[in-house]
C-alpha atoms as a PDB file:
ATOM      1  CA  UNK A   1    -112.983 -70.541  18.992  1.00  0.00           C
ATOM      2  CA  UNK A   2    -109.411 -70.638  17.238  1.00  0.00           C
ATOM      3  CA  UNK A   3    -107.076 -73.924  17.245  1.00  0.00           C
ATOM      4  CA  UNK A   4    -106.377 -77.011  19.012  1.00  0.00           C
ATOM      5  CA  UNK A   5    -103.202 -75.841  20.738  1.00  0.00           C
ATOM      6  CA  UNK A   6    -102.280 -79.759  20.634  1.00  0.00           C
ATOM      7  CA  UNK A   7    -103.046 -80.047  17.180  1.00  0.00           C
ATOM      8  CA  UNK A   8    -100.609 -77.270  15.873  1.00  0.00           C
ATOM      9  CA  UNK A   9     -97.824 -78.106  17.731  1.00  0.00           C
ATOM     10  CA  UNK A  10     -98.600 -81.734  15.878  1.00  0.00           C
ATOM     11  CA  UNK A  11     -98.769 -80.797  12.381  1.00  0.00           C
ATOM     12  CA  UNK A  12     -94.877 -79.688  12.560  1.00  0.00           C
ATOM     13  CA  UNK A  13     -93.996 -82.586  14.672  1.00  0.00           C
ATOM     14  CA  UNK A  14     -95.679 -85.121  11.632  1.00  0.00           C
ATOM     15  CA  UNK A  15     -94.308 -82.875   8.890  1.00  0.00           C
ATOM     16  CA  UNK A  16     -90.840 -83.713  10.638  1.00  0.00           C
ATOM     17  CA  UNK A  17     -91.188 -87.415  10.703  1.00  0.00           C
ATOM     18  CA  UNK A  18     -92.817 -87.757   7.582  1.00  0.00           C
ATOM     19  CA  UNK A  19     -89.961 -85.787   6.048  1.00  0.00           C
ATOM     20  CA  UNK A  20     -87.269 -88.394   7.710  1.00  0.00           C
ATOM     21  CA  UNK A  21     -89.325 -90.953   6.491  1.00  0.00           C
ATOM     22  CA  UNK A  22     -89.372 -90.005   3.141  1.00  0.00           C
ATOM     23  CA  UNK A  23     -85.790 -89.368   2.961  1.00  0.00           C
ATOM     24  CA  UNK A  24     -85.017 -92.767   4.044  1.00  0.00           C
ATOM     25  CA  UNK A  25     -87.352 -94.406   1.341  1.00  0.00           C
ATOM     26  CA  UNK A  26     -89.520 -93.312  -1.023  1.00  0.00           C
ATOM     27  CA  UNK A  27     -92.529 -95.713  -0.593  1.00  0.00           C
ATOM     28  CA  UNK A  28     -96.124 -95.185  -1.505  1.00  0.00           C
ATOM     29  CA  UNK A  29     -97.016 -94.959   1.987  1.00  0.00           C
ATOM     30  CA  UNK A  30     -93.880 -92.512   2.691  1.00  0.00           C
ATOM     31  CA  UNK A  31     -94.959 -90.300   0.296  1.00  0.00           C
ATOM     32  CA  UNK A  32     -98.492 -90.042   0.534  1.00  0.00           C
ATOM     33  CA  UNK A  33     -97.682 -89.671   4.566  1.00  0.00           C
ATOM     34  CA  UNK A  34     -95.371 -87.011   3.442  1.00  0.00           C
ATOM     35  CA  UNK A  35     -97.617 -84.708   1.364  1.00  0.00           C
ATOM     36  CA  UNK A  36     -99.986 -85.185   3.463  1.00  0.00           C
ATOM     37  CA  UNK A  37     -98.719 -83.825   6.911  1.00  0.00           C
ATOM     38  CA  UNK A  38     -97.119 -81.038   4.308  1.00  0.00           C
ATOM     39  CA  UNK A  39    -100.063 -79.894   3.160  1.00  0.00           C
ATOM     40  CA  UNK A  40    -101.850 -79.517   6.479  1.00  0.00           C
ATOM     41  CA  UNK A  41     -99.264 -77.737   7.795  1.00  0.00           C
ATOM     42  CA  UNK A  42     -99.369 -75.485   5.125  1.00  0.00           C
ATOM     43  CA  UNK A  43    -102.634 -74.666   5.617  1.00  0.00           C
ATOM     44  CA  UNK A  44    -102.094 -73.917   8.573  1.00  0.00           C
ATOM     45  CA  UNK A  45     -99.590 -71.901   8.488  1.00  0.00           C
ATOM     46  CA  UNK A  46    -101.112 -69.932   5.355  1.00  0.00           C
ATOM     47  CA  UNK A  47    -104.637 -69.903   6.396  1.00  0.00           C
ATOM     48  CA  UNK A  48    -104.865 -70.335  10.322  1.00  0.00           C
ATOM     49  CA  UNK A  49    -102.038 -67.923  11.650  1.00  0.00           C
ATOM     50  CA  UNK A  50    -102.596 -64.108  11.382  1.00  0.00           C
ATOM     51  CA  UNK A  51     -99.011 -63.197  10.034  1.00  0.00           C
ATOM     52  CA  UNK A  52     -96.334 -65.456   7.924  1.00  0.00           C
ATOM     53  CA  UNK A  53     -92.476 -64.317   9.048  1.00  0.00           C
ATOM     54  CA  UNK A  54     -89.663 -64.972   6.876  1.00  0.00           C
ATOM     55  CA  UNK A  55     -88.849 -68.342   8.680  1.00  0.00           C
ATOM     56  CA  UNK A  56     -92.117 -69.508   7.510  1.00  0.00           C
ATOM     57  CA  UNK A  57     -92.507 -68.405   4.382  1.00  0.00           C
ATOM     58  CA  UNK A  58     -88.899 -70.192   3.648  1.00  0.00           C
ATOM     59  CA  UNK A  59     -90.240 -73.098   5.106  1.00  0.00           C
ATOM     60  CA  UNK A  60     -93.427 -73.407   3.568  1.00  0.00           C
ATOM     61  CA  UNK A  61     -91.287 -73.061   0.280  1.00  0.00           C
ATOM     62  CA  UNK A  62     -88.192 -75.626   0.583  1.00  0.00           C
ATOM     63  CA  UNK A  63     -91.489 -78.178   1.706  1.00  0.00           C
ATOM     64  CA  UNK A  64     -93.614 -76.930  -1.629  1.00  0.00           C
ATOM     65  CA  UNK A  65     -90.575 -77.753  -3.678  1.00  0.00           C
ATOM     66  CA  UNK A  66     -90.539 -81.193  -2.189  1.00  0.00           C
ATOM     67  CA  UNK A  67     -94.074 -82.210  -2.377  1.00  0.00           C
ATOM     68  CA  UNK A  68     -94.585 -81.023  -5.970  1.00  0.00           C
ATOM     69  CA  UNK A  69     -92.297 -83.728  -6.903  1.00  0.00           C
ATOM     70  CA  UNK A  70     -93.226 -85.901  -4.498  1.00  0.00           C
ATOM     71  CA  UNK A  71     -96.687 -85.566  -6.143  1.00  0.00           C
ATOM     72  CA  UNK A  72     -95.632 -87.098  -9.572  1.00  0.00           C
ATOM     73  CA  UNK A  73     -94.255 -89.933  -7.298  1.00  0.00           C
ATOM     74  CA  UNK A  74     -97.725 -89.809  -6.102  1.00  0.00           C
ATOM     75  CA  UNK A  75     -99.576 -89.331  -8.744  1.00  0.00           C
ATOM     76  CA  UNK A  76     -98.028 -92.590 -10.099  1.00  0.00           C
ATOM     77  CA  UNK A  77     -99.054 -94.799  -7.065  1.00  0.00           C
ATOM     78  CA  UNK A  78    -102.555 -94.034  -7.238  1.00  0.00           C
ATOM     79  CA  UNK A  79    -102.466 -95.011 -10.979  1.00  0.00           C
ATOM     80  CA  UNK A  80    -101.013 -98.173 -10.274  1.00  0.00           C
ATOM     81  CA  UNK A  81    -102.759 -99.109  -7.372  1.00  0.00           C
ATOM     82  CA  UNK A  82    -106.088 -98.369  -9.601  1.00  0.00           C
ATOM     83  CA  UNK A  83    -104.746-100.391 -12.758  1.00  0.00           C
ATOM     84  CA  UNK A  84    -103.866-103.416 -10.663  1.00  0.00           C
ATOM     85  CA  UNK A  85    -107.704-103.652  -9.285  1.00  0.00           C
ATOM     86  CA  UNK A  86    -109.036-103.186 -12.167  1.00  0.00           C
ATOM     87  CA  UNK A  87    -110.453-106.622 -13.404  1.00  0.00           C
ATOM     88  CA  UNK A  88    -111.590-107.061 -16.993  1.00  0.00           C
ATOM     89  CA  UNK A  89    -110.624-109.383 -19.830  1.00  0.00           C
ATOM     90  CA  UNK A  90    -109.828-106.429 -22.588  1.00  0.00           C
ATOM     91  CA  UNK A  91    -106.271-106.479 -23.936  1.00  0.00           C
ATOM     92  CA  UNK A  92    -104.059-108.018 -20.653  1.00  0.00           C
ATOM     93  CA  UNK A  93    -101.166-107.471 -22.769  1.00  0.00           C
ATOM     94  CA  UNK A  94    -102.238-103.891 -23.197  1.00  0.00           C
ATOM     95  CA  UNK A  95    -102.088-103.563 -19.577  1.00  0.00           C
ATOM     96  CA  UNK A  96     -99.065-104.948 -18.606  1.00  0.00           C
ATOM     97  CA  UNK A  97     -97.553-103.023 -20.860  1.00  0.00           C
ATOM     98  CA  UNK A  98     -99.305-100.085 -19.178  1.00  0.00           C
ATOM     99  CA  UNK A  99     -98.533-101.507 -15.900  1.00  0.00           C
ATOM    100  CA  UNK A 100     -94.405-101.350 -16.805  1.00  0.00           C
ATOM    101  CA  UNK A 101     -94.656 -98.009 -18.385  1.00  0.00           C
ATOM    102  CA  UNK A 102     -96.036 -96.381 -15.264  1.00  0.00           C
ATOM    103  CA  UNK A 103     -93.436 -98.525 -13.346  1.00  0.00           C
ATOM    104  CA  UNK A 104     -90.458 -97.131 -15.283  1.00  0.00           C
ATOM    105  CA  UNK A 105     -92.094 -93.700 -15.020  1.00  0.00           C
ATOM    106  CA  UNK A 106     -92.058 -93.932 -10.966  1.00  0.00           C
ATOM    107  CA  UNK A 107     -88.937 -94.552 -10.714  1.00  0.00           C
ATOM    108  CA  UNK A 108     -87.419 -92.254 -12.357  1.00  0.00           C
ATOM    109  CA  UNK A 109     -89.706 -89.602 -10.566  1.00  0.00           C
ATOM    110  CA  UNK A 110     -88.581 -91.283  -7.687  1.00  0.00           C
ATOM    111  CA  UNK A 111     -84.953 -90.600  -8.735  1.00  0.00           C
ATOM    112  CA  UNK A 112     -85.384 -86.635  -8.746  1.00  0.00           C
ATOM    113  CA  UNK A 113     -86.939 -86.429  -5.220  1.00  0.00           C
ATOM    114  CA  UNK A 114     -83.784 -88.267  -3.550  1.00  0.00           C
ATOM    115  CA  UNK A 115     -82.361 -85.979  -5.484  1.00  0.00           C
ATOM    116  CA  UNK A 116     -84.100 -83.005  -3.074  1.00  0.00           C
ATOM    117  CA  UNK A 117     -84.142 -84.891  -0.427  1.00  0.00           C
ATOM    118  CA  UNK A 118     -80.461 -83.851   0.580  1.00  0.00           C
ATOM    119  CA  UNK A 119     -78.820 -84.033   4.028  1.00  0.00           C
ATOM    120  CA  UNK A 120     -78.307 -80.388   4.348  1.00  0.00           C
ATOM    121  CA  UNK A 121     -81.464 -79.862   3.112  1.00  0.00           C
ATOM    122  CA  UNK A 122     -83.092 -82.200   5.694  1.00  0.00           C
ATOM    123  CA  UNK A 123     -81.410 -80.211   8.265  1.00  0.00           C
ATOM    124  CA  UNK A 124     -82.135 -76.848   7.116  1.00  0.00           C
ATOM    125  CA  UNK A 125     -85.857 -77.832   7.105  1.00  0.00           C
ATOM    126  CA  UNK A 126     -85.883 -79.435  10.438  1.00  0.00           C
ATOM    127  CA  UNK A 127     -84.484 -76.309  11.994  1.00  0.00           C
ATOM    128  CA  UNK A 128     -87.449 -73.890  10.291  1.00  0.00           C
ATOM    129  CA  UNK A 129     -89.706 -76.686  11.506  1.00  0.00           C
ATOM    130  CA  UNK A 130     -88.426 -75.903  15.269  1.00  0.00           C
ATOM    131  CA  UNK A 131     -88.598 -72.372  15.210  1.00  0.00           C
ATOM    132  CA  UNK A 132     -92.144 -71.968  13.421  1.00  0.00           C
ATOM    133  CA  UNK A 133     -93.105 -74.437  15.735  1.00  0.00           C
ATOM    134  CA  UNK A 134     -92.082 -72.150  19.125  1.00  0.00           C
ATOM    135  CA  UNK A 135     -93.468 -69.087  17.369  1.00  0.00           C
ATOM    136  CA  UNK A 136     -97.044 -70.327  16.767  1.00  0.00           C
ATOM    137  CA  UNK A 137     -99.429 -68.647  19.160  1.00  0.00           C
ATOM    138  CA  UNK A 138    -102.500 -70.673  19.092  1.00  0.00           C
ATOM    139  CA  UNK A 139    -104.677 -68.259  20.977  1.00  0.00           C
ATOM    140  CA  UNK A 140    -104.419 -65.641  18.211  1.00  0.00           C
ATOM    141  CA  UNK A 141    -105.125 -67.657  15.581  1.00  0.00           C
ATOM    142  CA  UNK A 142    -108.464 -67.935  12.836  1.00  0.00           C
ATOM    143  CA  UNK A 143    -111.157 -69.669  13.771  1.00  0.00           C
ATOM    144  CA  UNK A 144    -110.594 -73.265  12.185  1.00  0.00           C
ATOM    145  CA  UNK A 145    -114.596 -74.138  11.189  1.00  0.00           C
ATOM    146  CA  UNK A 146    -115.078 -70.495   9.687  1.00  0.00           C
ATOM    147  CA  UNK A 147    -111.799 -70.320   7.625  1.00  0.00           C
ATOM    148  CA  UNK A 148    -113.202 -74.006   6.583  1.00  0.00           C
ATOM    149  CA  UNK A 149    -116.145 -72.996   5.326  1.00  0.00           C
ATOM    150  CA  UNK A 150    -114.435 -69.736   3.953  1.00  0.00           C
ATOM    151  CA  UNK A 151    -112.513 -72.307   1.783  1.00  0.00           C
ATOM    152  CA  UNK A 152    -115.591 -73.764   0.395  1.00  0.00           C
ATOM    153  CA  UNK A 153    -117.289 -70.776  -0.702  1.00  0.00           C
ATOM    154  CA  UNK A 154    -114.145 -69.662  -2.608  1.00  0.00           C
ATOM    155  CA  UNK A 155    -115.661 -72.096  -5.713  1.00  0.00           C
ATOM    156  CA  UNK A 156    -117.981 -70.065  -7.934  1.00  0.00           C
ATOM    157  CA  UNK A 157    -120.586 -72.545  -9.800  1.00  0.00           C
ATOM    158  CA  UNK A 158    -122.176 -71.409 -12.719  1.00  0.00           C
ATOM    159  CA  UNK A 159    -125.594 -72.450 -13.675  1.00  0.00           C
ATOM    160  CA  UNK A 160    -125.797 -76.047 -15.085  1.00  0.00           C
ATOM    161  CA  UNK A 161    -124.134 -79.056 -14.930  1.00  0.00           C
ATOM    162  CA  UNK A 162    -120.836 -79.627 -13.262  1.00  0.00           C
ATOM    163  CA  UNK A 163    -117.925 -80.127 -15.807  1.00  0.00           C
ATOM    164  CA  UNK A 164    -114.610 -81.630 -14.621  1.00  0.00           C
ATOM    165  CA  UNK A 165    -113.002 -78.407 -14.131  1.00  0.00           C
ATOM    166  CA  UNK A 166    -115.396 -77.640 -11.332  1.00  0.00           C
ATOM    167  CA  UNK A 167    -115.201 -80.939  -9.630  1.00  0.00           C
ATOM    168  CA  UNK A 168    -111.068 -80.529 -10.348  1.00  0.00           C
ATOM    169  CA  UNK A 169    -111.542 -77.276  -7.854  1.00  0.00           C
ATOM    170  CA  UNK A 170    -113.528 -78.546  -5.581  1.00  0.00           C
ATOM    171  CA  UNK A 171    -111.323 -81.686  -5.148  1.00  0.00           C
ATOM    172  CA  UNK A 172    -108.822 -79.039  -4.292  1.00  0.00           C
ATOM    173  CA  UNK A 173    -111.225 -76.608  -2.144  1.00  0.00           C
ATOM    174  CA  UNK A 174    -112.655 -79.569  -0.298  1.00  0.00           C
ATOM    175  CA  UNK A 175    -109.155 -80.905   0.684  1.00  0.00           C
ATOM    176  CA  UNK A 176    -107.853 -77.279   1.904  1.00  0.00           C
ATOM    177  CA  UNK A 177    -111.034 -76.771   3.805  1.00  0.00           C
ATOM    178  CA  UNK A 178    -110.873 -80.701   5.576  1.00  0.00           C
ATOM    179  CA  UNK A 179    -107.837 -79.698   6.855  1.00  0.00           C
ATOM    180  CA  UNK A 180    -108.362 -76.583   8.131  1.00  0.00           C
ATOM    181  CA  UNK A 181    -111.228 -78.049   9.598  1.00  0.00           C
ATOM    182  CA  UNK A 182    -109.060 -80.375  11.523  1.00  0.00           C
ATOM    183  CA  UNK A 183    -107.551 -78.238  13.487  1.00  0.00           C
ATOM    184  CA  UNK A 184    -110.580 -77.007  15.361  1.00  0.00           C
ATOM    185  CA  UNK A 185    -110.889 -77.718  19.330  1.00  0.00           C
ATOM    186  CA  UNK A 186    -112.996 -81.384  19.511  1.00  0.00           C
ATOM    187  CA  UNK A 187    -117.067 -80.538  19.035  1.00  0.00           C
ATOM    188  CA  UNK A 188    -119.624 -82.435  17.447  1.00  0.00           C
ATOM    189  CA  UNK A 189    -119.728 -79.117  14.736  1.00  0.00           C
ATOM    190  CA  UNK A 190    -115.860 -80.256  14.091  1.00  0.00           C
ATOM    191  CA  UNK A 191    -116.363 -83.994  13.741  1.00  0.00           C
ATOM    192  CA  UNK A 192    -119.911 -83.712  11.469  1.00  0.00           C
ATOM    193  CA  UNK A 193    -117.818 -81.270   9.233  1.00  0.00           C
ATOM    194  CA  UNK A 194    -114.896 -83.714   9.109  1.00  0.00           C
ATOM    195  CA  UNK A 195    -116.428 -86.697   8.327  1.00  0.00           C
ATOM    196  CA  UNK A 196    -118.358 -84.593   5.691  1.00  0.00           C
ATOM    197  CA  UNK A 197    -115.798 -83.163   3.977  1.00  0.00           C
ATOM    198  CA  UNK A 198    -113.797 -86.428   3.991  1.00  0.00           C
ATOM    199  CA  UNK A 199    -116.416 -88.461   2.343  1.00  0.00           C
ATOM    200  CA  UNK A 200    -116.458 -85.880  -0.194  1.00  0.00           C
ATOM    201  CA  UNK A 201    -112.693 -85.818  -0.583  1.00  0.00           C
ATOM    202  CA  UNK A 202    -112.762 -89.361  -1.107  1.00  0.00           C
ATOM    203  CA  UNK A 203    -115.454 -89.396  -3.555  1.00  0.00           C
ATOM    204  CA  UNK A 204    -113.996 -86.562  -5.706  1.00  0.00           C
ATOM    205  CA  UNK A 205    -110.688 -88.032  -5.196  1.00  0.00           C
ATOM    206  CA  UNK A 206    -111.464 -91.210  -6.338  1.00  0.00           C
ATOM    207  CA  UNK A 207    -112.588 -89.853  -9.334  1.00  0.00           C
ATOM    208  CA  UNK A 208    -109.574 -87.970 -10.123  1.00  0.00           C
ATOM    209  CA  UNK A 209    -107.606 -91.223  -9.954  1.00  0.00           C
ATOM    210  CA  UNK A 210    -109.467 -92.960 -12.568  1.00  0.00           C
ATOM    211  CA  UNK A 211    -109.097 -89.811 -14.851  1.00  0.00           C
ATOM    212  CA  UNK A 212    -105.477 -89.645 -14.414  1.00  0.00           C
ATOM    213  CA  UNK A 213    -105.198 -93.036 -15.185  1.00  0.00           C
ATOM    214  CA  UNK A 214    -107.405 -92.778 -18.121  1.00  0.00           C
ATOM    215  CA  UNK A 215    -105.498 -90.272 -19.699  1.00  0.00           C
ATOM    216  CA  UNK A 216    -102.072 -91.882 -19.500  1.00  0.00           C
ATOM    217  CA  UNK A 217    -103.616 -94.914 -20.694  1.00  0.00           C
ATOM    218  CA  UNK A 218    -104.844 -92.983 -23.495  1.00  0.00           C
ATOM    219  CA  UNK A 219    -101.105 -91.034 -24.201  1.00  0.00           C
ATOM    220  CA  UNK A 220     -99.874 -94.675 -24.408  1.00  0.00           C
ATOM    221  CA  UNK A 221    -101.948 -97.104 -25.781  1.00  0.00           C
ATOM    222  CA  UNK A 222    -104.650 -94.567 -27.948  1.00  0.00           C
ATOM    223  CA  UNK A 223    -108.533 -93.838 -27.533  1.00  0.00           C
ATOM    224  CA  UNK A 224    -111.613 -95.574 -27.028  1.00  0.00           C
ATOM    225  CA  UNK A 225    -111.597 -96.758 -30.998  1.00  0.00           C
ATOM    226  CA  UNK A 226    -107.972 -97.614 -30.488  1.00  0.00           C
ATOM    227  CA  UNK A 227    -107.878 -99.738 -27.414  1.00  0.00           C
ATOM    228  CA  UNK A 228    -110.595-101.843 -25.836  1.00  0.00           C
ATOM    229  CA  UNK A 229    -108.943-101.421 -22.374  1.00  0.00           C
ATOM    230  CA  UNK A 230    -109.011 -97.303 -22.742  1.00  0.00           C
ATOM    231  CA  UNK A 231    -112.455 -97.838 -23.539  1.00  0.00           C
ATOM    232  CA  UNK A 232    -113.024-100.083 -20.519  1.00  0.00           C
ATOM    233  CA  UNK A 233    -110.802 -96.670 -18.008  1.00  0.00           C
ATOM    234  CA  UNK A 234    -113.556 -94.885 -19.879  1.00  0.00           C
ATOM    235  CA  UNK A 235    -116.714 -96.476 -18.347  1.00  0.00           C
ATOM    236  CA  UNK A 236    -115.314 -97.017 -15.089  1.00  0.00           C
ATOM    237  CA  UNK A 237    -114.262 -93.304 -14.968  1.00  0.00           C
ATOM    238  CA  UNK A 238    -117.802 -92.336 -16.022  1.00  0.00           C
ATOM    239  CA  UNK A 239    -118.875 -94.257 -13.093  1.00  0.00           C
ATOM    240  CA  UNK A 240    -116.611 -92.291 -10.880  1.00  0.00           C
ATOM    241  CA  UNK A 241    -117.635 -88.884 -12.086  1.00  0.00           C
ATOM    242  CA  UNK A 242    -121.288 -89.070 -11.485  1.00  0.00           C
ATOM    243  CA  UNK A 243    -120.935 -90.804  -7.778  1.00  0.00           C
ATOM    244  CA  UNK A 244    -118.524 -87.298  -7.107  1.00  0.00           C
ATOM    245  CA  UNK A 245    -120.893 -85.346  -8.706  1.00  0.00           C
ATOM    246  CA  UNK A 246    -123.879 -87.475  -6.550  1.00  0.00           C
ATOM    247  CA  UNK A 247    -121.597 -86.818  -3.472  1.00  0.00           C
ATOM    248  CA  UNK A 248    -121.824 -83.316  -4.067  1.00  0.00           C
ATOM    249  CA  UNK A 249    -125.438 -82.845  -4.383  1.00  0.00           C
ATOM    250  CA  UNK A 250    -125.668 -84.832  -0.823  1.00  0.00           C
ATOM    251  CA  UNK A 251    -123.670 -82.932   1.049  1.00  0.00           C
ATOM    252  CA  UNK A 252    -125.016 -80.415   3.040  1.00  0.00           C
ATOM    253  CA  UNK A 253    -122.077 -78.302   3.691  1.00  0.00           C
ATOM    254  CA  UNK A 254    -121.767 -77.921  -0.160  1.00  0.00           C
ATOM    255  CA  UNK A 255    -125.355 -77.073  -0.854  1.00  0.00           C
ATOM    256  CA  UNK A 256    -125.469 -74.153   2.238  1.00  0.00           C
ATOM    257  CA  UNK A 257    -121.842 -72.565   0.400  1.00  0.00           C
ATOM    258  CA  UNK A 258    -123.078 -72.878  -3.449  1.00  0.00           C
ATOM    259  CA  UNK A 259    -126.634 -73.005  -5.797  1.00  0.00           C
ATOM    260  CA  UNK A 260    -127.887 -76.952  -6.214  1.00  0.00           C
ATOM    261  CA  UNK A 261    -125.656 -79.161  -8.130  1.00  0.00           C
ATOM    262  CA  UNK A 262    -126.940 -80.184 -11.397  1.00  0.00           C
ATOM    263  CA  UNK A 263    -125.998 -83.968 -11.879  1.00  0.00           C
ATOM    264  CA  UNK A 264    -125.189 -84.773 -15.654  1.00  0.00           C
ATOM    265  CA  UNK A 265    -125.291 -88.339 -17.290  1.00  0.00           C
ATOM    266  CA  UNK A 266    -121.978 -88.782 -18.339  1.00  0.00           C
ATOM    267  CA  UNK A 267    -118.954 -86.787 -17.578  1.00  0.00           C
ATOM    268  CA  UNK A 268    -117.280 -84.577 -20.671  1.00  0.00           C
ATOM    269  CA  UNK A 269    -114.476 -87.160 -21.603  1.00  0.00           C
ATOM    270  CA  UNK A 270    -116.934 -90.217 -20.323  1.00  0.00           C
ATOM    271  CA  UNK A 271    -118.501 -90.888 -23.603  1.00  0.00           C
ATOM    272  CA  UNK A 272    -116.893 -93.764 -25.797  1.00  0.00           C
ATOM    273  CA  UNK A 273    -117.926 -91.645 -28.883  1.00  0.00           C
ATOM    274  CA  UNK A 274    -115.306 -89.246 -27.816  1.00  0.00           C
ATOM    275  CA  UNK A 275    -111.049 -89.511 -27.743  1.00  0.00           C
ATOM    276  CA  UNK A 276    -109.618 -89.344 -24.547  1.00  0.00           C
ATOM    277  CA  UNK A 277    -108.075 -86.305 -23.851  1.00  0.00           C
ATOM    278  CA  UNK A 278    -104.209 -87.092 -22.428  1.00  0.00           C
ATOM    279  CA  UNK A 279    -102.686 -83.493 -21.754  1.00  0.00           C
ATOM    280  CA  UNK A 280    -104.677 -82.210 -19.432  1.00  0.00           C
ATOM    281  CA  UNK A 281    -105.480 -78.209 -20.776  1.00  0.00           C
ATOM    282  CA  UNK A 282    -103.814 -75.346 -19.282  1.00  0.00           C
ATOM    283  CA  UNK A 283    -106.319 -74.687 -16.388  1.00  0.00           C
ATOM    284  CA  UNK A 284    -106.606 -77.975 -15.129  1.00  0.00           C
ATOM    285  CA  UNK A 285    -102.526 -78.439 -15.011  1.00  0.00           C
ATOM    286  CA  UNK A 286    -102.484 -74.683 -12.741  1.00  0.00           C
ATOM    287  CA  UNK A 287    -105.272 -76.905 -10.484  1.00  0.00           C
ATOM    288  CA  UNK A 288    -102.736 -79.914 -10.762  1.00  0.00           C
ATOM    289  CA  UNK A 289    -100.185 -77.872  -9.283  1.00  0.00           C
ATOM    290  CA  UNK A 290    -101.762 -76.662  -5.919  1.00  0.00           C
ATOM    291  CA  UNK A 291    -103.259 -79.989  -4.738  1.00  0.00           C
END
């Protein structure tokens, strides 16, 4: 079984409006909508069709240029979205000024993506979009589940606990492999894979958000034995990191691809005891890049 014809011919449509959208206003909704319906089509493009032509491979670029720095737009939102629910008494000062800091940071990440979001560039893009679009042959595509599950087994656990680097790349894997997964014709294979892989997304996802947030909270305002409220990021981001790891262990897809999870206490950078780390090392920043 390959693709959905429907659903390819979708994925450029989306990219196309999300693109427009984003042009006209860089929104947290625009955004995320935008690297969203990207990144799908990317995958599809790069892991569903048998050959890439030069049209493609030019598109798949000017939209990678795009949705990198859309992603520090992103990665923003999600920060501020998860300081603003968080609810404890520590240092409100400390996280106001926290609060403006990221503000002021957004927008001027939001400056240098109008910046790439030209007119000619809009156009150019729109055209590749079109003619990828009528050269997509649906019938000689992958098979969506198997390239899915292809995905996940690219992750090589070692023995023992999971570390944040190997819940970083499977927050990545597990994304990739969702939306490849998406693009399947309708079965109930398809949809108990999808809702899988989504609740793991979520999960691991989640937990990235409360890191990031953790370490620019950290860059800013100092560690655990400097700030009370860094301490506070800590323990919630502790939390986090064992339900993804917990999520992992329960899903069935993840345990038929890889050996058994082993679930640790406390993530690496969970323990008050410990600084926060706020540059992310060299690996994790490559990982950074590709989600």
């Amino acid at each position: 079984m390959s693709i959905a014809a429907d659903r390819s011919k979708f994925a450029f449509e989306k990219t196309e409006r999300a693109l427009l959208k984003l042009s006209s206003e860089q929104d947290a909704e625009s955004v995320h909508g935008f690297r969203t319906a990207s990144r799908r089509l990317q995958t599809l493009v790069e892991q569903l069709l048998p050959d890439r032509d030069r049209n493609q491979k030019k598109l798949l670029k000017m939209l990678d240029r795009i949705r990198q720095r859309a992603g520090k737009v992103r990665d923003l939102d999600v920060q501020l979205a998860a300081l603003r629910s968080l609810k404890v008494p520590q240092q409100p000062r400390r996280k106001t000024q926290l609060m403006h800091g990221l503000i002021e940071l957004r927008a001027k990440h939001e400056k240098k993506l109008r910046k790439l979001l030209s007119k000619d560039a809009i156009r150019e893009i729109r055209k590749r979009l079109k003619r990828a679009a009528r050269q997509v042959r649906p019938e000689n595509s992958r098979d969506a589940l198997s390239v899915a599950r292809s995905i996940l087994s690219e992750v090589v656990r070692p023995a023992g606990p999971v570390s944040e680097d190997l819940l970083h790349r499977y927050r990545i894997v597990v994304k990739r492999a969702r939306y490849a997964a998406e693009f399947a014709p309708k079965s109930a294979g398809a949809t108990q894979l999808i809702t899988e892989l989504k609740r793991l997304q979520d999960a691991v996802g989640n937990w990235h958000d409360w890191l990031t947030l953790t370490q620019s909270a950290a860059k800013r305002l100092g560690d655990v034995n400097q700030s009370s409220l860094v301490a506070a990021l800590h323990n919630v981001t502790g939390g986090k990191f064992r339900h993804a790891v917990a999520a992992l262990s329960a899903s069935p897809t993840i345990q038929n691809t890889a050996k058994p999870v082993s679930v640790v206490p406390e993530s690496p950078s969970s323990s008050p005891s410990r600084k926060v780390n706020s540059k992310s090392p060299t690996q994790m920043e490559r990982m950074e890049s590709a989600a």
